[in-house]
N, C-alpha and C. Protein backbone atom coordinates (compact mmCIF):
# COMPACT_ATOMS: atom_id res chain seq x y z
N UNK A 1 9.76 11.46 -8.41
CA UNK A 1 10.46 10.87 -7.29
C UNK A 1 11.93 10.71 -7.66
N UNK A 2 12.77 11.03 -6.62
CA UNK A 2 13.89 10.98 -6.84
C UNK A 2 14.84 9.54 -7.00
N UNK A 3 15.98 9.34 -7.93
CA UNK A 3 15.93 7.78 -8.54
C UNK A 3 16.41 7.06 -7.09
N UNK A 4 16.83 7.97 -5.90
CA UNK A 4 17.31 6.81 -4.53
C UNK A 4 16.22 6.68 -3.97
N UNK A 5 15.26 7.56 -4.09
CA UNK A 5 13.99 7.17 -3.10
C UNK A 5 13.21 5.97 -3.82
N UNK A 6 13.17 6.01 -5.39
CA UNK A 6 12.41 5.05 -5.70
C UNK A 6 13.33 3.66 -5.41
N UNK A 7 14.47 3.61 -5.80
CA UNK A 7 15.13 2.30 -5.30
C UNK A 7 15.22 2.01 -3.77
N UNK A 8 14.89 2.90 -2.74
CA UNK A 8 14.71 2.55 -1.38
C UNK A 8 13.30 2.04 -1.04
N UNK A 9 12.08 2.65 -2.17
CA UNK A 9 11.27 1.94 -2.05
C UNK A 9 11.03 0.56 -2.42
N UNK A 10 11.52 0.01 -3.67
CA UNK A 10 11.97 -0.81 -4.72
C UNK A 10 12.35 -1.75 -3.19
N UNK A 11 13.40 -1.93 -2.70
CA UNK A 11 14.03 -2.08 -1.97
C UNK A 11 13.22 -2.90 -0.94
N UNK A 12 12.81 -1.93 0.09
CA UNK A 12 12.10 -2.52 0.94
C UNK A 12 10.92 -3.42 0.36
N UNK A 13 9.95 -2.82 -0.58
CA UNK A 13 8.88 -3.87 -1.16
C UNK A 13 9.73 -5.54 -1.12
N UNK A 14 10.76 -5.29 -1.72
CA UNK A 14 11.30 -6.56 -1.93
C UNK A 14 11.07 -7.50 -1.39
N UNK A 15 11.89 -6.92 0.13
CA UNK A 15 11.87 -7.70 1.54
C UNK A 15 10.29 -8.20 1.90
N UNK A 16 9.78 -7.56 1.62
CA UNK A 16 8.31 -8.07 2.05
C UNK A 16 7.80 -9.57 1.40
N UNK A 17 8.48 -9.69 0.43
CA UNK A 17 7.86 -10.74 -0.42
C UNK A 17 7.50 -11.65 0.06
N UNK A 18 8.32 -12.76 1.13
CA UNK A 18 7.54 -14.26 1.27
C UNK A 18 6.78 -13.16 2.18
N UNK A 19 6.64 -12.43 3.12
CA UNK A 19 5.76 -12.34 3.91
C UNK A 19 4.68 -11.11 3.45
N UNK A 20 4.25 -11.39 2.43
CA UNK A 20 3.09 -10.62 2.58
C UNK A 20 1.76 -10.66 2.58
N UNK A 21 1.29 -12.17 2.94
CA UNK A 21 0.21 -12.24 3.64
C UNK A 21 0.11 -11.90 4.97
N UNK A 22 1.12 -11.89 5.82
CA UNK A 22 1.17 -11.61 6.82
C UNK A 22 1.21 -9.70 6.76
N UNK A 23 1.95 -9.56 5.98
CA UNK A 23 2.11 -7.83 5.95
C UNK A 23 0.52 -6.94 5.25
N UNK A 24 -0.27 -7.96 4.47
CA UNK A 24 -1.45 -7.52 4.38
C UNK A 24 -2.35 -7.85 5.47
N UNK A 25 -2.47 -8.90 6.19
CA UNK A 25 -2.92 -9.02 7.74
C UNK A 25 -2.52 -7.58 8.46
N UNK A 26 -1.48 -7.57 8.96
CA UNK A 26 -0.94 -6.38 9.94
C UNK A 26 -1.80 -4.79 8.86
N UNK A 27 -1.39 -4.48 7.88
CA UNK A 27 -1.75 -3.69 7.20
C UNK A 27 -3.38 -3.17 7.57
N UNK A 28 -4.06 -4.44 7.19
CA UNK A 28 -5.91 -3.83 6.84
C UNK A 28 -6.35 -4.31 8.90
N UNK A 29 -5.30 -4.93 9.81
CA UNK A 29 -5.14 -4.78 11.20
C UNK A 29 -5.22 -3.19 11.99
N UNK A 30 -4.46 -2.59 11.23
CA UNK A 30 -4.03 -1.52 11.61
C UNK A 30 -5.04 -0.44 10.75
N UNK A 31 -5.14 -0.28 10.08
CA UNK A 31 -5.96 0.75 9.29
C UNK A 31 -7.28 0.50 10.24
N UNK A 32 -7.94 -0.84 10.24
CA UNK A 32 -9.11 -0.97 11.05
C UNK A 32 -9.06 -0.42 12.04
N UNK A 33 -7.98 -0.30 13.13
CA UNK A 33 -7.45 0.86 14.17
C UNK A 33 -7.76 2.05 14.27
N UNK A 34 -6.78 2.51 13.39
CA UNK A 34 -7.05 4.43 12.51
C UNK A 34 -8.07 4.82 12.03
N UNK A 35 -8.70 3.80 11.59
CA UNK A 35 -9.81 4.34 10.96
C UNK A 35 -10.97 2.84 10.89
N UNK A 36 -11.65 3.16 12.42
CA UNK A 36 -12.36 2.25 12.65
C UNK A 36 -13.79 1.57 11.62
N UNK A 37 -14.17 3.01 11.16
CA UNK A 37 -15.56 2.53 10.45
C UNK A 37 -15.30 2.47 9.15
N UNK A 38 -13.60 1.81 8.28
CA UNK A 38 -13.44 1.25 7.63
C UNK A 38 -13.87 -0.61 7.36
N UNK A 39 -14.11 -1.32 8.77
CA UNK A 39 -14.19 -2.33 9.35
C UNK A 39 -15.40 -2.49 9.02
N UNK A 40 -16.20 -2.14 8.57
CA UNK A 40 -17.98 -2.47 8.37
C UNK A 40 -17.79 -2.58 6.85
N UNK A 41 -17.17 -2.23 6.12
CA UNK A 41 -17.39 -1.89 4.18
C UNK A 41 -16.58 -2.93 3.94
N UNK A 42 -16.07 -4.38 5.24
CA UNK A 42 -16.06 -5.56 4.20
C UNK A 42 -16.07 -6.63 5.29
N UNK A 43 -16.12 -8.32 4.56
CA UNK A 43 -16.43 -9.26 5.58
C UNK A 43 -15.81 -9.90 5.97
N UNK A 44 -15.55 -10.87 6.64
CA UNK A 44 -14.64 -11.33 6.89
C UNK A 44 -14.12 -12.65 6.10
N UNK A 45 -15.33 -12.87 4.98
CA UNK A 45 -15.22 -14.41 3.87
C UNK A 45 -14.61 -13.22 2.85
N UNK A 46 -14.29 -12.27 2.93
CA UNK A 46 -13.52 -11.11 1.48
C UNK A 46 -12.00 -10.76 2.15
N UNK A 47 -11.75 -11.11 3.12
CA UNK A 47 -10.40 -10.53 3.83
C UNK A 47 -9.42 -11.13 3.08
N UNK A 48 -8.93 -12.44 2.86
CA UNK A 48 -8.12 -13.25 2.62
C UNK A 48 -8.03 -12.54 0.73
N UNK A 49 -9.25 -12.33 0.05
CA UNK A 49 -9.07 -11.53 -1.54
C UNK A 49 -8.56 -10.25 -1.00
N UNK A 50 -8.89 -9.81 -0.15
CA UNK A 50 -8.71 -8.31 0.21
C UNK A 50 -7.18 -8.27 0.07
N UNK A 51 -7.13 -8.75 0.95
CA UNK A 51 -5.13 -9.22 1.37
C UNK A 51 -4.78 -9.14 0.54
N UNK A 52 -4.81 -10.38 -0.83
CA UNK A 52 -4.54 -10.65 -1.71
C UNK A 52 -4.22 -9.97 -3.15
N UNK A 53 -5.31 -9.10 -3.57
CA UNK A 53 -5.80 -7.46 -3.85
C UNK A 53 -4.75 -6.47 -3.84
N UNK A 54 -5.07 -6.57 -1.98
CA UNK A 54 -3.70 -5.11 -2.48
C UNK A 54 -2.43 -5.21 -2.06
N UNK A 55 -2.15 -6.47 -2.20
CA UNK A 55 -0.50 -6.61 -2.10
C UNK A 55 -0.24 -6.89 -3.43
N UNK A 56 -0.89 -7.31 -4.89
CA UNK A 56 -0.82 -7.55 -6.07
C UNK A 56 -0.63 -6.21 -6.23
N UNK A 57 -1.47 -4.96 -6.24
CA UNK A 57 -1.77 -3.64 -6.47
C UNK A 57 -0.46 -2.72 -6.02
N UNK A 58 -0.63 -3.06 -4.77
CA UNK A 58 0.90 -2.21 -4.25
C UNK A 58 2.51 -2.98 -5.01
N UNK A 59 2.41 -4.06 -4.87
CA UNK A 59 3.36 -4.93 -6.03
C UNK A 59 3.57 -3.89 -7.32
N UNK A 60 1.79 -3.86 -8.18
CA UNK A 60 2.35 -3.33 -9.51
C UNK A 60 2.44 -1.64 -9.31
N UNK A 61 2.21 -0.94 -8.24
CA UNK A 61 2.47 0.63 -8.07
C UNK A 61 4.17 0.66 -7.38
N UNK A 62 5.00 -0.13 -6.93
CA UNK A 62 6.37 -0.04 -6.37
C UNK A 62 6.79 -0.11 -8.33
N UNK A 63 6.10 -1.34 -8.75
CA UNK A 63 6.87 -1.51 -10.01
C UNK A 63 6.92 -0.48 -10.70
N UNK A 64 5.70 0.17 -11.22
CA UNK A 64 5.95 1.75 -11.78
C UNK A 64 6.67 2.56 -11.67
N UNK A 65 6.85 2.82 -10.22
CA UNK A 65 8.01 3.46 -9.05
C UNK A 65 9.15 3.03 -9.70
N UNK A 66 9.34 1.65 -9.84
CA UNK A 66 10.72 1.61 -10.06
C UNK A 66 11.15 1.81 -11.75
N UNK A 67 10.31 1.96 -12.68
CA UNK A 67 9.92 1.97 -13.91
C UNK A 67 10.16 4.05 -14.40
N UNK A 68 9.82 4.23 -13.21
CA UNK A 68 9.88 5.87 -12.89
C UNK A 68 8.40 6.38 -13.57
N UNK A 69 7.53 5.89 -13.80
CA UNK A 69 6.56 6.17 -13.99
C UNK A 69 5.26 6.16 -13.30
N UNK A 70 5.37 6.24 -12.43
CA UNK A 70 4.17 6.28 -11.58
C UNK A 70 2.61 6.81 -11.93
N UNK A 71 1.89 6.40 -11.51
CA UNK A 71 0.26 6.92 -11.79
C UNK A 71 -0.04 7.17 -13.30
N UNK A 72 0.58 6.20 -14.58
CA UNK A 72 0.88 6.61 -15.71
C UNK A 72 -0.86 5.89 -16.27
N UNK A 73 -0.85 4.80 -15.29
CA UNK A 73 -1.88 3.74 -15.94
C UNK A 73 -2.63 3.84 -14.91
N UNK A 74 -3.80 3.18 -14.65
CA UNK A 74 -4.77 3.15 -13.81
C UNK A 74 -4.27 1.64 -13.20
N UNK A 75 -4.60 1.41 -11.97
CA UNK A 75 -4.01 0.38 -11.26
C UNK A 75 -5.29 -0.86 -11.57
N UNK A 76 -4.39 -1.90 -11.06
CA UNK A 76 -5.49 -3.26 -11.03
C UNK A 76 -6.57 -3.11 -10.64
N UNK A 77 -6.56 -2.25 -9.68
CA UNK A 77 -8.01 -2.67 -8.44
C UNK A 77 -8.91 -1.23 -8.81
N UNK A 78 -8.62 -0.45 -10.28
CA UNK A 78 -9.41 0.58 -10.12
C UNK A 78 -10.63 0.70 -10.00
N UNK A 79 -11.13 -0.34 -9.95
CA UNK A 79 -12.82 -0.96 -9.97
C UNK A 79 -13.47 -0.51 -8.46
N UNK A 80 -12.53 -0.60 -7.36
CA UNK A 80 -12.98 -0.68 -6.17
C UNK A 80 -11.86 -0.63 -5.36
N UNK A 81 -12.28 0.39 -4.42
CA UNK A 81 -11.33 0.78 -3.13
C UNK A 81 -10.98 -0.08 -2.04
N UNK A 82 -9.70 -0.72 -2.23
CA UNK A 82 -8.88 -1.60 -1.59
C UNK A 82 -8.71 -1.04 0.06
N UNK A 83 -8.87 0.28 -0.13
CA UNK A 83 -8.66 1.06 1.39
C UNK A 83 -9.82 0.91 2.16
N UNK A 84 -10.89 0.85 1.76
CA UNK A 84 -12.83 0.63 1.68
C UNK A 84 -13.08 1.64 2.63
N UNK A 85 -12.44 3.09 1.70
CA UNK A 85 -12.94 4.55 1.94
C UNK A 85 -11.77 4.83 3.14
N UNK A 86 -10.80 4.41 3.56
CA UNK A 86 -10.57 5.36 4.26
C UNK A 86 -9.42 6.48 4.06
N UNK A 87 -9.21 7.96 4.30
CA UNK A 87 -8.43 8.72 3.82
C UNK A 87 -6.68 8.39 3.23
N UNK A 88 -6.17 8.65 2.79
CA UNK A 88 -4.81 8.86 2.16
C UNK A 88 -3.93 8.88 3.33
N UNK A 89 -3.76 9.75 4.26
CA UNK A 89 -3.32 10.08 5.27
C UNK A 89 -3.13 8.74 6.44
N UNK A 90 -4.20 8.23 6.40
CA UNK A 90 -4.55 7.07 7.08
C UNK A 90 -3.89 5.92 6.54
N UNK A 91 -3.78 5.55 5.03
CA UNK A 91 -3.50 4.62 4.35
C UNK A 91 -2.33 4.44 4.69
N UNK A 92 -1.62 5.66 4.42
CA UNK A 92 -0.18 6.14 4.53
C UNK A 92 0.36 5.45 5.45
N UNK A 93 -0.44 5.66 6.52
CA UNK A 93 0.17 5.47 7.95
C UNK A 93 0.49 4.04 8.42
N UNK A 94 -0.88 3.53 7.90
CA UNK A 94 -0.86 2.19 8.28
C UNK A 94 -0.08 1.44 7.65
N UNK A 95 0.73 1.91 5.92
CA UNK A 95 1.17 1.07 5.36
C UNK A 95 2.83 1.62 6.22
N UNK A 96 3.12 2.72 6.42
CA UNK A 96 4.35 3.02 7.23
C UNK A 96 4.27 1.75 8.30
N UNK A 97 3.38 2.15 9.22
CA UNK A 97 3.53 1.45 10.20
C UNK A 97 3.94 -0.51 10.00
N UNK A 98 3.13 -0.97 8.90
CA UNK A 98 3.59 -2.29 8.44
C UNK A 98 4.54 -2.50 8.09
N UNK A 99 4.92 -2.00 7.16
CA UNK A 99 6.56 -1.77 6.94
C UNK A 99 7.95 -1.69 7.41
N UNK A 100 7.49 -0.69 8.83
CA UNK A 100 7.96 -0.37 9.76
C UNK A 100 8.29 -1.78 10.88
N UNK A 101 7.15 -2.62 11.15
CA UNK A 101 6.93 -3.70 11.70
C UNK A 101 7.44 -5.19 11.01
N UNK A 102 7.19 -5.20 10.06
CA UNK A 102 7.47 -6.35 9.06
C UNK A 102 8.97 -5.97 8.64
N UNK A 103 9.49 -5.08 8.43
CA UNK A 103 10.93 -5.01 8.14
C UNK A 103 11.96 -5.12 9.29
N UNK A 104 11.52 -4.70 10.75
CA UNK A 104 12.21 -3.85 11.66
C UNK A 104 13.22 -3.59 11.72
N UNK A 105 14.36 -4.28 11.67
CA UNK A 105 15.94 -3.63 11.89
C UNK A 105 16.13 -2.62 10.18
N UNK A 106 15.57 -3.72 9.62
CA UNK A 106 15.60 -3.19 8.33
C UNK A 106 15.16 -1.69 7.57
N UNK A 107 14.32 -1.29 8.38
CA UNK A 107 13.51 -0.25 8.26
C UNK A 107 14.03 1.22 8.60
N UNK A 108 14.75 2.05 8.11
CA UNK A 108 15.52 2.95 8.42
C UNK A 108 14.77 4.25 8.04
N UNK A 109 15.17 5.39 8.63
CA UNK A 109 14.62 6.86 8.69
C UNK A 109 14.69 7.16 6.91
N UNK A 110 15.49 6.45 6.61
CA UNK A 110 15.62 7.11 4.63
C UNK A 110 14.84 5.97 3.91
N UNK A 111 14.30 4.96 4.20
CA UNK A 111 13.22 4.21 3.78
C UNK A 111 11.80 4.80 4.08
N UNK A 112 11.65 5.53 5.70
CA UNK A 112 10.39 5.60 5.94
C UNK A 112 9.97 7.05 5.11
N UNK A 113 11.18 7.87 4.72
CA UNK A 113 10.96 9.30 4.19
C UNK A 113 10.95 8.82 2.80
N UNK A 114 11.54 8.03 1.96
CA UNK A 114 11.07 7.47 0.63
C UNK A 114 9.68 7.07 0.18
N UNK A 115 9.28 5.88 1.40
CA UNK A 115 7.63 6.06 1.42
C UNK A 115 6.44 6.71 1.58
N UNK A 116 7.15 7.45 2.64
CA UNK A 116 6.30 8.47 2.93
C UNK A 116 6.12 9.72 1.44
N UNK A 117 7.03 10.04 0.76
CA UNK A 117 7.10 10.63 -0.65
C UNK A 117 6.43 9.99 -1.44
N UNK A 118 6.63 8.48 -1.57
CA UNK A 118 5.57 7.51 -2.57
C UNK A 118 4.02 7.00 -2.16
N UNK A 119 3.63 6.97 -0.63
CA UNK A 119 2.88 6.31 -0.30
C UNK A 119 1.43 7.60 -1.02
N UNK A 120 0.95 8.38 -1.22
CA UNK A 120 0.25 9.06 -1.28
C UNK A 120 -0.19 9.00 -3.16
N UNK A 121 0.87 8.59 -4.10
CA UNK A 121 0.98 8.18 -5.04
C UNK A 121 0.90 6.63 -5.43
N UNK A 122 1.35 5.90 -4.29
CA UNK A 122 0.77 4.81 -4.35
C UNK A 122 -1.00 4.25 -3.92
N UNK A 123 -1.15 5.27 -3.38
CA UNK A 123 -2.89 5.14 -3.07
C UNK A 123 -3.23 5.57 -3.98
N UNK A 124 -3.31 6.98 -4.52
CA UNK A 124 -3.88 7.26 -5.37
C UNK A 124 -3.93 6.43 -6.88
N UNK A 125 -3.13 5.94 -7.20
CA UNK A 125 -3.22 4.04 -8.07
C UNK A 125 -4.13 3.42 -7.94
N UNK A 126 -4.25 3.28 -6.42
CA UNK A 126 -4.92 1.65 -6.47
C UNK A 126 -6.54 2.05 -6.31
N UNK A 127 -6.73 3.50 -5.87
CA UNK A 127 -8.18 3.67 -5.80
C UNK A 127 -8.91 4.04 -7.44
N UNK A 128 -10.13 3.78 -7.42
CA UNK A 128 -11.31 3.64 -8.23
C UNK A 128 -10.64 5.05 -9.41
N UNK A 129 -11.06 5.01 -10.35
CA UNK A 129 -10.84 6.26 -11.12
C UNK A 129 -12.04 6.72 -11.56
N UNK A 130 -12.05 8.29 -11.04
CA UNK A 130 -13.67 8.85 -11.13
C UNK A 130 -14.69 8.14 -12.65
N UNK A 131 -13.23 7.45 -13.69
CA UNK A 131 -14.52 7.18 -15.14
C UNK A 131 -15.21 5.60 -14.77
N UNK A 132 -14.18 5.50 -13.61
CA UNK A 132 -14.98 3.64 -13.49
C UNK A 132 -15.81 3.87 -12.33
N UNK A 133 -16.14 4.75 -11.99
CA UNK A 133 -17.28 4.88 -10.92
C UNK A 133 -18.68 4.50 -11.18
């Protein structure tokens, strides 16, 4: 990744900080959307860890990012899929779209093309690694 895209990602994560219980709300909101029969593979007494989970996870995959090392280590949550199965593509989207929402003025065409470069590398982190299966 190129060193402005990772600091535009760097960047925006930032902004998210006091609000990212709310930005993991909107987040696993929206994915449930896109990808409806993600919504059955958890409960609603696990949402609030869920939240919790992968905003820690996406936290330590921006940090890598900004470290320039990405996908070097296996992420926190490699135990179990924070996405609860649903595609890359999808993940992507929904985390654009939060981002997109939770930042708004803030959120510019060279932020959403930075993420969009990282977001596919940032999933691939936080999901299971075929040896901890």
């Amino acid at each position: 990744m190129a060193p402005e895209d990772a600091r535009l990602v760097t960047y925006a994560w930032k902004r998210i900080g006091s609000h990212s219980d709310h930005a993991a709300g909107l987040f696993y909101d929206r994915l449930f959307e896109i990808a409806p029969t993600t919504h059955a593979h958890v409960s609603v007494e696990l949402m609030p860890a869920c939240r919790r989970d992968l905003m820690a996870g996406i936290d330590w995959a921006v940090g890598e990012i900004a470290r320039e090392r990405p996908g070097t280590l296996p992420g926190p949550l490699a135990l179990r899929d924070p996405f609860l199965g649903a595609g890359t593509d999808q993940v992507v989207a929904a985390l654009l779209w939060t981002l997109h929402t939770v930042l708004g003025r803030d959120w510019t065409p060279r932020h959403e093309a930075a993420w969009r470069a990282a977001g596919p590398a940032i999933v691939a982190a936080l999901r299971p690694h075929p040896s901890s299966a």
